[in-house]
N, C-alpha and C. Protein backbone atom coordinates (compact mmCIF):
# COMPACT_ATOMS: atom_id res chain seq x y z
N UNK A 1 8.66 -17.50 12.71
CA UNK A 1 8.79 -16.25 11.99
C UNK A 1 7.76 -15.25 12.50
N UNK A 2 8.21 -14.33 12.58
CA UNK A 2 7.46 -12.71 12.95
C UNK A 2 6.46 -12.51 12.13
N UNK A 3 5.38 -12.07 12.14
CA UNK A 3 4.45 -11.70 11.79
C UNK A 3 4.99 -10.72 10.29
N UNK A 4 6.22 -9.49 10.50
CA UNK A 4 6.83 -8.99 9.63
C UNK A 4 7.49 -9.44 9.03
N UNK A 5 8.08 -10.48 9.62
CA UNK A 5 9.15 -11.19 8.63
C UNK A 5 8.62 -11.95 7.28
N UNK A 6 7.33 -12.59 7.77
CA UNK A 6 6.21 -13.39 7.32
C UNK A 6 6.13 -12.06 5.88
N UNK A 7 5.69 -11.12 6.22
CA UNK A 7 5.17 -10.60 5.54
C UNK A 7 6.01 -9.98 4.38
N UNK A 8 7.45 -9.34 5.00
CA UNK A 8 8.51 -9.41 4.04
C UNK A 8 8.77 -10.39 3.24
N UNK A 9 9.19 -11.59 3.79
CA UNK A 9 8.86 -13.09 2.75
C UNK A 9 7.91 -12.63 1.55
N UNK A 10 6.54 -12.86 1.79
CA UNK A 10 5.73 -12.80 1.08
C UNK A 10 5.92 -11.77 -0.16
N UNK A 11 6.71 -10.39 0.09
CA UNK A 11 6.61 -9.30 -0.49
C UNK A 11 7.91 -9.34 -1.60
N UNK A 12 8.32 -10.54 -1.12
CA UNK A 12 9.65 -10.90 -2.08
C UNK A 12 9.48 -12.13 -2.89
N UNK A 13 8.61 -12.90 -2.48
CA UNK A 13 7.77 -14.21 -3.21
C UNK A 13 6.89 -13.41 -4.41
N UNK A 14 6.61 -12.64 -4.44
CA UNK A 14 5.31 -11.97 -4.70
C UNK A 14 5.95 -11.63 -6.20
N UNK A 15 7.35 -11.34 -6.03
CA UNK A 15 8.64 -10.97 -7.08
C UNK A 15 8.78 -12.15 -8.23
N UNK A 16 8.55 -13.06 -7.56
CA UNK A 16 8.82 -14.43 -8.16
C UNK A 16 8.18 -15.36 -8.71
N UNK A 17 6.75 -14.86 -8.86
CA UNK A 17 5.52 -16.06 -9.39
C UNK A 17 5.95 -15.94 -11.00
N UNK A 18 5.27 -17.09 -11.29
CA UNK A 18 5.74 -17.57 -12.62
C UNK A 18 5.03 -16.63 -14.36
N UNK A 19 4.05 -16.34 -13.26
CA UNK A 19 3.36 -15.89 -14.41
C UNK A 19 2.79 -14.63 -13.87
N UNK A 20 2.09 -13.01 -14.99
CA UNK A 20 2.07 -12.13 -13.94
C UNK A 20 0.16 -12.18 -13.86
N UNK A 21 0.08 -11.86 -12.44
CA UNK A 21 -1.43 -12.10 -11.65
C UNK A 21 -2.26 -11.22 -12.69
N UNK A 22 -3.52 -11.54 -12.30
CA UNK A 22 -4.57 -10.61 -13.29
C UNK A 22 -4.64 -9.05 -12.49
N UNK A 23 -5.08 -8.08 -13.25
CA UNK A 23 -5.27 -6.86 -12.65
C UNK A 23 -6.00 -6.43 -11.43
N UNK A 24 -6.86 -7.27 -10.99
CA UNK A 24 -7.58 -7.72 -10.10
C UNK A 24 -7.04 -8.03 -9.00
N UNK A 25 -5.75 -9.02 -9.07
CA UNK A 25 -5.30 -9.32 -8.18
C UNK A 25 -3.73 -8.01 -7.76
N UNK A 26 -3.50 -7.76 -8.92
CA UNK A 26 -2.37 -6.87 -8.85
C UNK A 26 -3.06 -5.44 -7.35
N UNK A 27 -4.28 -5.14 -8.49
CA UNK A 27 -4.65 -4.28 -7.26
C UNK A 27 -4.90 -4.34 -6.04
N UNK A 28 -5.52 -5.79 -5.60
CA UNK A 28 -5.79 -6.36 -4.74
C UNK A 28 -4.61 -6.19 -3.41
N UNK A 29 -2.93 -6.73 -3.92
CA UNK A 29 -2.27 -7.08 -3.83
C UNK A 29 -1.39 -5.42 -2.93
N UNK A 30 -1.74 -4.67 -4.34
CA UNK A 30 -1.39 -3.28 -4.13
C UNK A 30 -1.81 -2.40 -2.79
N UNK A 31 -3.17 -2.54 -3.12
CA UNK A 31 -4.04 -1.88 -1.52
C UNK A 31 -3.83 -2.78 -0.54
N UNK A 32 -3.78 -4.03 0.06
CA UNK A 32 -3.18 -4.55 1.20
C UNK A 32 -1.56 -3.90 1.85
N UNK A 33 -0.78 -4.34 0.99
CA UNK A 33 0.44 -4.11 0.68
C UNK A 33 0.82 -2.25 0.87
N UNK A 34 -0.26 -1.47 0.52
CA UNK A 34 -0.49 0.08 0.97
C UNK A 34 -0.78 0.31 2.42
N UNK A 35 -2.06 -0.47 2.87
CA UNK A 35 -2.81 -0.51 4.09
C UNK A 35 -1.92 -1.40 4.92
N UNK A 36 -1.39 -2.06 4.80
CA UNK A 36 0.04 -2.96 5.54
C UNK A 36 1.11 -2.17 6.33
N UNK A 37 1.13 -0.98 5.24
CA UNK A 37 2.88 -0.26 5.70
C UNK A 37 2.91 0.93 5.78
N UNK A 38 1.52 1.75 5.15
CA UNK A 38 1.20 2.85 5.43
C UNK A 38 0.14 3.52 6.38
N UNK A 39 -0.90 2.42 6.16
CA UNK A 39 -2.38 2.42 6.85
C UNK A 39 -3.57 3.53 6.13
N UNK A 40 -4.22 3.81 6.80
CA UNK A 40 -5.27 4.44 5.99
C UNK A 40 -5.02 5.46 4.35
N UNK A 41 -5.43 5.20 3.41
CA UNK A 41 -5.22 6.16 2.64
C UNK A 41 -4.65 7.88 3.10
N UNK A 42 -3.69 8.40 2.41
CA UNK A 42 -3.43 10.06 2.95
C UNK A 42 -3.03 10.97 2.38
N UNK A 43 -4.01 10.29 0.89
CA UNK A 43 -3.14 11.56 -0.32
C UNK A 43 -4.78 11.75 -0.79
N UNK A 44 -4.73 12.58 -1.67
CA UNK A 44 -6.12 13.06 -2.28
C UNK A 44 -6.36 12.09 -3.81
N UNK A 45 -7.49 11.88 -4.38
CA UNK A 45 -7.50 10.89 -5.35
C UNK A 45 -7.00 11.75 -6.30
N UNK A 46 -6.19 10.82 -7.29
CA UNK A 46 -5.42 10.93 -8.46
C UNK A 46 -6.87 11.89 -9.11
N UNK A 47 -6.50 12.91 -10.42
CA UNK A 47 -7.27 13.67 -11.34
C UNK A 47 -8.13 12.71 -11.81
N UNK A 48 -9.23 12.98 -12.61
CA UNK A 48 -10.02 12.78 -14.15
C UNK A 48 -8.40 11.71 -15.02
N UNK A 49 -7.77 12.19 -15.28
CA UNK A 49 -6.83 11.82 -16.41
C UNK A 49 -5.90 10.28 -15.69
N UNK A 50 -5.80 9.89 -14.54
CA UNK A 50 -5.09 9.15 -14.14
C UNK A 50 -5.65 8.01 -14.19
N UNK A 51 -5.93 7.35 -14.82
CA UNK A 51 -6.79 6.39 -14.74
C UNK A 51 -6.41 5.26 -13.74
N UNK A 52 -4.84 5.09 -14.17
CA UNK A 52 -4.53 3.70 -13.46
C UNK A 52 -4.12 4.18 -11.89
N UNK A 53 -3.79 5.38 -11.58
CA UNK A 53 -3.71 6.01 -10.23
C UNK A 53 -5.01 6.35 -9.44
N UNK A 54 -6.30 6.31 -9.86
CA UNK A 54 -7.68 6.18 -9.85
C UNK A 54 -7.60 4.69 -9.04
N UNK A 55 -7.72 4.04 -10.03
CA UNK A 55 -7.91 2.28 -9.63
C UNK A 55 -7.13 1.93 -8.27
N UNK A 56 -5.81 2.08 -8.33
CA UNK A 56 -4.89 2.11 -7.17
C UNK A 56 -5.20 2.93 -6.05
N UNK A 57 -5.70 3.80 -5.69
CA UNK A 57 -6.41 4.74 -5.17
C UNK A 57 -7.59 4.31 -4.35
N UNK A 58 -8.27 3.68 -5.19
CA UNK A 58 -9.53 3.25 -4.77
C UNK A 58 -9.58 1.98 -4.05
N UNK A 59 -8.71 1.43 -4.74
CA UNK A 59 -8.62 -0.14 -3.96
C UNK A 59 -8.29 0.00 -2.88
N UNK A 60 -6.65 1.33 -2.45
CA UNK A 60 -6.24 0.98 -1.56
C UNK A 60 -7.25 1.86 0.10
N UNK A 61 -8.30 2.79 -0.77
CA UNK A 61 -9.14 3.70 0.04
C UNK A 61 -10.41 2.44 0.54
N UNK A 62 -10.95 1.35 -0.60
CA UNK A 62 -11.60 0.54 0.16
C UNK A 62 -11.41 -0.32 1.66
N UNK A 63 -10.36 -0.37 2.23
CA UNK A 63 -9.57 -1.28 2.67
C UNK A 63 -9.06 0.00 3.99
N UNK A 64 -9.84 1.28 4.13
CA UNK A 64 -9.73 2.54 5.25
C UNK A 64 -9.96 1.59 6.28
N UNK A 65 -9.21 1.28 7.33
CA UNK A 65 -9.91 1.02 8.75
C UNK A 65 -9.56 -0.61 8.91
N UNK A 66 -8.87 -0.53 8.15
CA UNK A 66 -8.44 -2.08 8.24
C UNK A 66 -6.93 -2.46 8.95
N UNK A 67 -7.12 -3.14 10.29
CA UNK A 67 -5.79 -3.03 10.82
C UNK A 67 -4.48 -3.02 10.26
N UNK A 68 -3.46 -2.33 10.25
CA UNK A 68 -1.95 -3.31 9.68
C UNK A 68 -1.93 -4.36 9.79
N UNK A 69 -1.99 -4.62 10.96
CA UNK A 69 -1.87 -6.23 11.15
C UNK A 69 -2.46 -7.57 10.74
N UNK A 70 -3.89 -7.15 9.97
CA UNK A 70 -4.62 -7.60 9.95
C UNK A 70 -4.53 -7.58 8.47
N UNK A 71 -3.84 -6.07 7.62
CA UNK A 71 -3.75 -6.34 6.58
C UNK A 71 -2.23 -7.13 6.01
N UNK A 72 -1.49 -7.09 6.94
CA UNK A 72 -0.22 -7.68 6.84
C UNK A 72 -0.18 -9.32 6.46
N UNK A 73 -1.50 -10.09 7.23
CA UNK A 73 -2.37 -11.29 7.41
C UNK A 73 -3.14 -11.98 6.01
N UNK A 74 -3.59 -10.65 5.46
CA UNK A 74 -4.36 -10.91 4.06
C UNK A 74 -3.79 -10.92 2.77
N UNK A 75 -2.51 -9.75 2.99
CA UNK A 75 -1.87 -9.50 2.02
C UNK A 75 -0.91 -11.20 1.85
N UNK A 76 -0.46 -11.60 2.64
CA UNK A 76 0.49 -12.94 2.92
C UNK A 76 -0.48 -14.04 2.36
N UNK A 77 -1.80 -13.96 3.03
CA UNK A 77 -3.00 -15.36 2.36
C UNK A 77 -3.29 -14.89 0.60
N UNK A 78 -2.96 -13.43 0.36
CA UNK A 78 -2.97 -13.34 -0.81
C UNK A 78 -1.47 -14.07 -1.83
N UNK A 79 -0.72 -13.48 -1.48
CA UNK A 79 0.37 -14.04 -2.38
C UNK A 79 0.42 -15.61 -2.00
N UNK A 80 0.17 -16.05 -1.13
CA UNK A 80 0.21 -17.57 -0.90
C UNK A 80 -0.97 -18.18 -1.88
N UNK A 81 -1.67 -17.78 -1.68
CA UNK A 81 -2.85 -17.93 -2.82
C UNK A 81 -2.50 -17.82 -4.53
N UNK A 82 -1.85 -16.85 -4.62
CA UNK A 82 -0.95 -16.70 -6.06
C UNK A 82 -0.36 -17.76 -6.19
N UNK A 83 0.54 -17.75 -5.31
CA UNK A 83 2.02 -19.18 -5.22
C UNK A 83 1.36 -20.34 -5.68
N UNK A 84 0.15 -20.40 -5.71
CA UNK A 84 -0.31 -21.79 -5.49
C UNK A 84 -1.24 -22.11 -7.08
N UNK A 85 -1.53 -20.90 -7.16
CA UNK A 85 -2.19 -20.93 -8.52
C UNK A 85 -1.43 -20.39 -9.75
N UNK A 86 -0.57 -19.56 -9.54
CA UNK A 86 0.35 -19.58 -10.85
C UNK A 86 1.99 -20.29 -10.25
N UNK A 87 2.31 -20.73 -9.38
CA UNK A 87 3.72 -21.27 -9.12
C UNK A 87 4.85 -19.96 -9.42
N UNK A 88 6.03 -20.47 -8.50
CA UNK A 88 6.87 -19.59 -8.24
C UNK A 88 8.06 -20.43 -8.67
N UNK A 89 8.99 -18.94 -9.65
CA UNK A 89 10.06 -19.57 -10.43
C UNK A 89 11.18 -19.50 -9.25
């Protein structure tokens, strides 16, 4: 399997865990999964009032400079990591 294919898999597994991940990981999950298919952050940060577009924002701005490929790699050891700790229905 392709490196993308790999990673599509994953992005459809990710659909299917049994139970839903902590917020932590959601974001986690989110900014790879951003930096994967978009690459560097390229919008301006969400207002004062957005709170949860803030968080998402930030996670996915930590993670500037981080290859696709490389995040394509982490994002996959991430949901495999899920799979394994909450199981997939």
């Amino acid at each position: 399997m392709s490196l993308d294919e790999r990673f599509n898999q994953a992005a459809e597994d990710v659909k299917n865990l049994k139970s839903k991940p902590s917020d932590s990981d959601l974001l986690e999950l989110y900014a790879l999964f951003k930096q994967a298919t978009v690459g560097d952050v390229n919008t301006s940060r969400p207002g004062l009032l957005d709170l949860k577009g803030k968080a998402k924002w930030d996670a996915w701005n930590e993670r500037k400079g981080l290859a696709q490929d490389e995040a394509k790699e982490k994002y996959i050891a991430k949901v495999q990591s899920l799979i394994a700790a909450l199981g997939k229905n």
